[in-house]
Protein backbone atom coordinates (compact mmCIF):
# COMPACT_ATOMS: atom_id res chain seq x y z
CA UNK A 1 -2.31 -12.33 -1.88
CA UNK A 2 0.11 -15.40 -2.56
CA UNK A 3 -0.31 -17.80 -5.11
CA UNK A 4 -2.91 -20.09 -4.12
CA UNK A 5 -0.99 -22.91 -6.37
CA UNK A 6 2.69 -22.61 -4.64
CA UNK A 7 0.35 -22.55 -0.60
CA UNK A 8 -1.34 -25.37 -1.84
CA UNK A 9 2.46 -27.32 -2.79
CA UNK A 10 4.00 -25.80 0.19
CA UNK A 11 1.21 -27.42 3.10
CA UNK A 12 1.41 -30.53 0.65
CA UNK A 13 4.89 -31.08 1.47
CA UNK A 14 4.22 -29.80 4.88
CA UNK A 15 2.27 -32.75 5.24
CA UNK A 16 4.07 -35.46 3.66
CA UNK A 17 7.14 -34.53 5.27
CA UNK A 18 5.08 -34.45 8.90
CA UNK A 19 4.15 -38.39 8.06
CA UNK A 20 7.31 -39.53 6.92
CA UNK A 21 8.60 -37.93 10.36
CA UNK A 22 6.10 -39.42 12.60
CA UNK A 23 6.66 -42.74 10.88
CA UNK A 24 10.03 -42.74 11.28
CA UNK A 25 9.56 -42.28 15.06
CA UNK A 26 7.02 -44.68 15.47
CA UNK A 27 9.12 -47.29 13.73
CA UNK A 28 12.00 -46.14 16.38
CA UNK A 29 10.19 -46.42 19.16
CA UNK A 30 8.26 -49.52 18.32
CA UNK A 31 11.68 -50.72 17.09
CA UNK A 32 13.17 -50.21 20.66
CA UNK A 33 9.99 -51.53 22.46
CA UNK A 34 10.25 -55.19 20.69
CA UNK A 35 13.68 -55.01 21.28
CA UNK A 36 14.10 -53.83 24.62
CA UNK A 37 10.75 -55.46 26.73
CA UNK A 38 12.55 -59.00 26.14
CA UNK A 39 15.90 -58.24 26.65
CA UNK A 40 15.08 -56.50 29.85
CA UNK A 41 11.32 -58.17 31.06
CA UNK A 42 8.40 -56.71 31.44
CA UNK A 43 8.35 -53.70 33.87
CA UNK A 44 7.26 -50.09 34.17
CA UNK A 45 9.69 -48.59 31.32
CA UNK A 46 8.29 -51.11 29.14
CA UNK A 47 4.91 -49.87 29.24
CA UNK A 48 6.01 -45.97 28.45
CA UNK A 49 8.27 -47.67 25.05
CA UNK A 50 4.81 -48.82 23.93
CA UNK A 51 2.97 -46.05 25.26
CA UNK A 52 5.52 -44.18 22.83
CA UNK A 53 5.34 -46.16 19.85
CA UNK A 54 1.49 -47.04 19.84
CA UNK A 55 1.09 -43.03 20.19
CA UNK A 56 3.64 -42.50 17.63
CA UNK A 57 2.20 -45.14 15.09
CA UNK A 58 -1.17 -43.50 15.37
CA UNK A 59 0.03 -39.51 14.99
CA UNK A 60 1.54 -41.21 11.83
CA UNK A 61 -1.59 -42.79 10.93
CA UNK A 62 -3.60 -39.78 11.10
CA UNK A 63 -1.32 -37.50 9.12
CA UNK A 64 -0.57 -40.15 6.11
CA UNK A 65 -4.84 -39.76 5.93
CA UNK A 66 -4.36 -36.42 5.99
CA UNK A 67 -2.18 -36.36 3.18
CA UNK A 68 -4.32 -38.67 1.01
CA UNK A 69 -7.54 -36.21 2.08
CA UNK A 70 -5.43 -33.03 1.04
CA UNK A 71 -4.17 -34.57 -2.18
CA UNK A 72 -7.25 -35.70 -3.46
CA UNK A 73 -8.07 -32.18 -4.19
CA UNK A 74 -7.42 -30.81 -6.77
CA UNK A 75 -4.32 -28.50 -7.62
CA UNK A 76 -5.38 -24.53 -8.18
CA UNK A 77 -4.53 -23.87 -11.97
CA UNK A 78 -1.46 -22.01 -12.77
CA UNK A 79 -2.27 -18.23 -12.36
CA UNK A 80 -2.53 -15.69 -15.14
CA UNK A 81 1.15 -14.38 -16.00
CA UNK A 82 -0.30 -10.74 -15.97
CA UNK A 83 -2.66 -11.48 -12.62
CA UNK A 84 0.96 -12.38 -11.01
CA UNK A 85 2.32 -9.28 -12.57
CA UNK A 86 0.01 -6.93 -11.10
CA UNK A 87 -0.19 -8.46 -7.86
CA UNK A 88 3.46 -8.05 -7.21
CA UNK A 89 3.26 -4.53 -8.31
CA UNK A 90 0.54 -3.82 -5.73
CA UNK A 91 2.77 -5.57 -3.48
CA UNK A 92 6.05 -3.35 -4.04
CA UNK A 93 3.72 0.24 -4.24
CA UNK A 94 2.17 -0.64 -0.95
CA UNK A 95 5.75 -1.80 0.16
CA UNK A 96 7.15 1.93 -1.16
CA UNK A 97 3.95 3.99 0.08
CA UNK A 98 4.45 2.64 3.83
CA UNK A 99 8.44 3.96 3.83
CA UNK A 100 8.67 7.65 5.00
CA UNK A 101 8.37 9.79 2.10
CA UNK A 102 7.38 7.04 -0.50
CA UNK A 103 3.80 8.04 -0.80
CA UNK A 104 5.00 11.60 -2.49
CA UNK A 105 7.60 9.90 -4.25
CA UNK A 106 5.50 7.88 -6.04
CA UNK A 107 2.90 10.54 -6.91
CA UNK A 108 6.29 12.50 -8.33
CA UNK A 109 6.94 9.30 -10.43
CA UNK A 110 3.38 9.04 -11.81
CA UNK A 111 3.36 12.72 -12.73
CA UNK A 112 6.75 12.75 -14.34
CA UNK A 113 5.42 9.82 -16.35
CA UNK A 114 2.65 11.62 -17.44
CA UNK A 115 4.25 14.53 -18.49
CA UNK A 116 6.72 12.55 -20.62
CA UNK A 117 3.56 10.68 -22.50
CA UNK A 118 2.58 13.88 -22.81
CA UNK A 119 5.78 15.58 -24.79
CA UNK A 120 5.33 17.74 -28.01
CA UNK A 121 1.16 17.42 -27.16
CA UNK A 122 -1.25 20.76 -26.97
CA UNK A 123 -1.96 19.63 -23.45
CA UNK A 124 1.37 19.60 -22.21
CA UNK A 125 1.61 23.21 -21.48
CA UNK A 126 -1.74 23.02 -19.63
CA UNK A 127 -0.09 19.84 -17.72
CA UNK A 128 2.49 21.88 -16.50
CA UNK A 129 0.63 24.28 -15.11
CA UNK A 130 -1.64 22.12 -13.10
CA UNK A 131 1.21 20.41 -11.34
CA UNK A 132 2.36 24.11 -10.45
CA UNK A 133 -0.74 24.73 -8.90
CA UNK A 134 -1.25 21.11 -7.43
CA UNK A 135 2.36 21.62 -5.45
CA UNK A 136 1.43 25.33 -4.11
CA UNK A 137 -2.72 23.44 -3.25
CA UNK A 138 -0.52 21.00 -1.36
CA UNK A 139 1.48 23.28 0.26
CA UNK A 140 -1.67 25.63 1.61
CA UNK A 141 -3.84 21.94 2.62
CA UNK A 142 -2.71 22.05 5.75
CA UNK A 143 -3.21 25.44 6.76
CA UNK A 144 -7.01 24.90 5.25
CA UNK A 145 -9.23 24.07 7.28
CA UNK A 146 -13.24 24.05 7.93
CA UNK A 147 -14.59 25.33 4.50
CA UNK A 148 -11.14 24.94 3.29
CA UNK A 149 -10.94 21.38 3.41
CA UNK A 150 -14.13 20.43 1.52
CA UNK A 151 -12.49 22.88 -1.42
CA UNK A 152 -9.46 20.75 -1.11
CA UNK A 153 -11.63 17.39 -1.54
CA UNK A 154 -12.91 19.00 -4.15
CA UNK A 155 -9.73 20.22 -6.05
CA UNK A 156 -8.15 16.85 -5.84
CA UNK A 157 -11.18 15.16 -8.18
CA UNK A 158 -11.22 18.28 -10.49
CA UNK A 159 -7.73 17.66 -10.51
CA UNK A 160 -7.65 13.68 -11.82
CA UNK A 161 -10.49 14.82 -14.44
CA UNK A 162 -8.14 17.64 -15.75
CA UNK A 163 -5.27 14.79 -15.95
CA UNK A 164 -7.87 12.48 -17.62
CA UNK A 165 -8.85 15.25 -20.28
CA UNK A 166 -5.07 15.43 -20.89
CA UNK A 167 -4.48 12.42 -21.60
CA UNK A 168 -7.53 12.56 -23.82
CA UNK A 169 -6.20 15.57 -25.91
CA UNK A 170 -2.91 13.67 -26.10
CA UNK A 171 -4.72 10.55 -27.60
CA UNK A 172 -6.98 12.24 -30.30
CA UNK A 173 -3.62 14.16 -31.49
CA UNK A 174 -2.18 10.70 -32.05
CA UNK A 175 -5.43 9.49 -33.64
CA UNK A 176 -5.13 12.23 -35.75
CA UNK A 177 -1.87 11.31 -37.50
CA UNK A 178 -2.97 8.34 -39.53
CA UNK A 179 -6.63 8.99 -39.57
CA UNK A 180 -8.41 8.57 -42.51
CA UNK A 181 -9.21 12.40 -44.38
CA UNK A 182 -13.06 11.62 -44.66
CA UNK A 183 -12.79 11.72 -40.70
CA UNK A 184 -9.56 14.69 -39.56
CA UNK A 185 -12.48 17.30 -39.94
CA UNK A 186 -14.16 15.85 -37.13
CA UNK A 187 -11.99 14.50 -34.96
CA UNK A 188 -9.97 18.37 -35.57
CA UNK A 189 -12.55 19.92 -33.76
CA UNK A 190 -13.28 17.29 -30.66
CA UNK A 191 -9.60 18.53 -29.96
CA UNK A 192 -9.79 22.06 -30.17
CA UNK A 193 -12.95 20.98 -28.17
CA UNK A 194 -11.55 19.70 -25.88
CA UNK A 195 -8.34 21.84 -25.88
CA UNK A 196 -10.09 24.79 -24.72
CA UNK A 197 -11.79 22.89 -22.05
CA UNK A 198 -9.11 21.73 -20.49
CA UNK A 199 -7.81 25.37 -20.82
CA UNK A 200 -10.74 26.35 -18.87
CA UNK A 201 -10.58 24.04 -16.57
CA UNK A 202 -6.67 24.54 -15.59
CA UNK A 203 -7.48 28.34 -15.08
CA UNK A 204 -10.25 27.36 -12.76
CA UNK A 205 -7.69 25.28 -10.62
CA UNK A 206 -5.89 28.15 -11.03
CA UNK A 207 -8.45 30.81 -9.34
CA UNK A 208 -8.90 27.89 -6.57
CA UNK A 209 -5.72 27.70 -5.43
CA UNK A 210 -5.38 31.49 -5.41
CA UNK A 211 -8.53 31.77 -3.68
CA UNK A 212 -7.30 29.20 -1.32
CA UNK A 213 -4.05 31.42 -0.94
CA UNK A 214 -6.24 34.10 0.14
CA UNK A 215 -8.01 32.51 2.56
CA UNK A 216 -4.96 31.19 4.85
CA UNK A 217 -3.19 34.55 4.30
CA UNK A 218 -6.63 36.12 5.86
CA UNK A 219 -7.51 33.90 8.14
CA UNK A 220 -3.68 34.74 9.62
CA UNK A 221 -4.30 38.39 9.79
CA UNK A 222 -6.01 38.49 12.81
CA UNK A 223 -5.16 42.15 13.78
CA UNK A 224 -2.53 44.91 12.30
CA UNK A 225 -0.16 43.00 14.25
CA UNK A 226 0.29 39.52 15.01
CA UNK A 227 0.20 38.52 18.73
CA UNK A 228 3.87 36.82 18.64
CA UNK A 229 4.96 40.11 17.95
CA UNK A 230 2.82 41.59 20.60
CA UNK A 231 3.91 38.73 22.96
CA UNK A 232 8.00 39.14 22.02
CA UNK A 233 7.62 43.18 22.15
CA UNK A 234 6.44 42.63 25.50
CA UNK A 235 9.27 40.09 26.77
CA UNK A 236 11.38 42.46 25.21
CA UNK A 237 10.08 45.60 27.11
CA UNK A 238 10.02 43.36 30.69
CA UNK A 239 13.50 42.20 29.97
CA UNK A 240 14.30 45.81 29.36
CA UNK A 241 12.85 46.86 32.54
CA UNK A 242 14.43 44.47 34.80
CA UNK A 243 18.23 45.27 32.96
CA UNK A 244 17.21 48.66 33.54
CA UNK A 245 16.49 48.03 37.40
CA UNK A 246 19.31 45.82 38.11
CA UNK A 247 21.51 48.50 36.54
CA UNK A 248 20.19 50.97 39.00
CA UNK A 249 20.47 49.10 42.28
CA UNK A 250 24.45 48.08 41.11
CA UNK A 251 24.94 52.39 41.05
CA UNK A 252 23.15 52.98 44.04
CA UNK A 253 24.41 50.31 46.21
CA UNK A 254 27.86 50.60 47.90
């Protein structure tokens, strides 16, 4: 969305710049008319120099009102430094998501990111692993379908609550350096708490995405042998057969 302050500016000077125009031309025009209708009399290009200035004169009227109706409103205020901030940033992501390939590229940022708020933290090995198992889940999403996809939908929220609950662990470790002693006993155990659950939860993705790996590799066994190498051993055996033929008839043929 643009800044409803700098639209409101711009179609102010829109119009003031319209009415200086059409007053310039009516002057012209009406300039001409009082000087040519004497010099020359009174015939029919006299009436279209007045047709032109009288129309002229009024466009000019009507946008100098206008301009007095549209500045009599109030200016927006300034906007917020940090509304203006985000809006461009919104902006330039959706700019970057609609390029080929910018989508993934940002989700690669925004993990990398994470990871590196994450350094030196309990949850970083558990971090890790999840984006492991994210990239092979994203690799197998196509390939799932029916049943499959609903377990996809799903992995992708238990996914951004296992990120949250990293993030979590990360900020009760930091808590945890200057906190006062009267309260380290408690806030010790929320993370190993929470530790272990995110623990848990990680080897849960983990057990999806392998169950998901089973399902495409079944659901591509169809037989002890796949029909492209039924259809090629057949094409092969034809090919064969003709070679075989053609072979014959050039030997047997004067």
């Amino acid at each position: 969305m643009a800044d409803e302050r700098a639209r409101y500016f711009r179609r102010l000077n829109r119009l003031r710049r319209s009415a200086r125009r059409w007053s310039v031309v009516g002057a012209g025009f009406a300039g001409a008319a009082a000087v040519l209708t004497p010099y020359a009399g009174l015939g029919l290009p006299d009436a279209a120099w007045a047709a032109a200035a009288g129309g002229s004169l009024v466009l000019a009227g009507w946008r100098w009102a206008d301009l007095r109706r549209f500045a009599a409103v109030p200016a927006p205020p300034p906007q917020d430094p940090a509304i203006a901030a985000e809006r461009t940033r919104a902006r330039l992501l959706a700019a970057v998501e609609s390029a080929p390939g910018g989508r993934s590229a940002i989700a690669e940022v925004r993990r990398h990111r994470g990871r590196f708020a994450l350094r030196g933290s309990a949850a970083a090995s558990g971090w890790d692993r999840l984006d492991r198992a994210s990239a092979t889940l994203a690799n197998l999403a196509p390939r799932l379908t029916g049943v499959g996809g609903s377990a996809v939908l799903e992995a992708q929220v238990a996914e951004d609550s296992l990120r949250d609950l990293a993030q979590r662990v990360s900020g009760v470790e930091k808590a945890l350096r200057f906190a006062p002693a009267e309260t380290k006993p408690a806030l010790s155990e929320a993370h190993r708490d929470l530790t272990r659950q995110l623990d848990e939860g990680v080897v849960a993705y983990e057990r999806l995405v392998a169950a998901a790996a089973s399902y495409v590799a079944e659901d591509g066994r169809i037989g002890s042998t796949h029909p492209s190498v039924s259809r090629l051993t057949e094409a092969s055996d034809l090919l064969r057969g003709v070679a075989s033929g053609l072979a014959e008839m050039r030997t047997t043929t004067p």
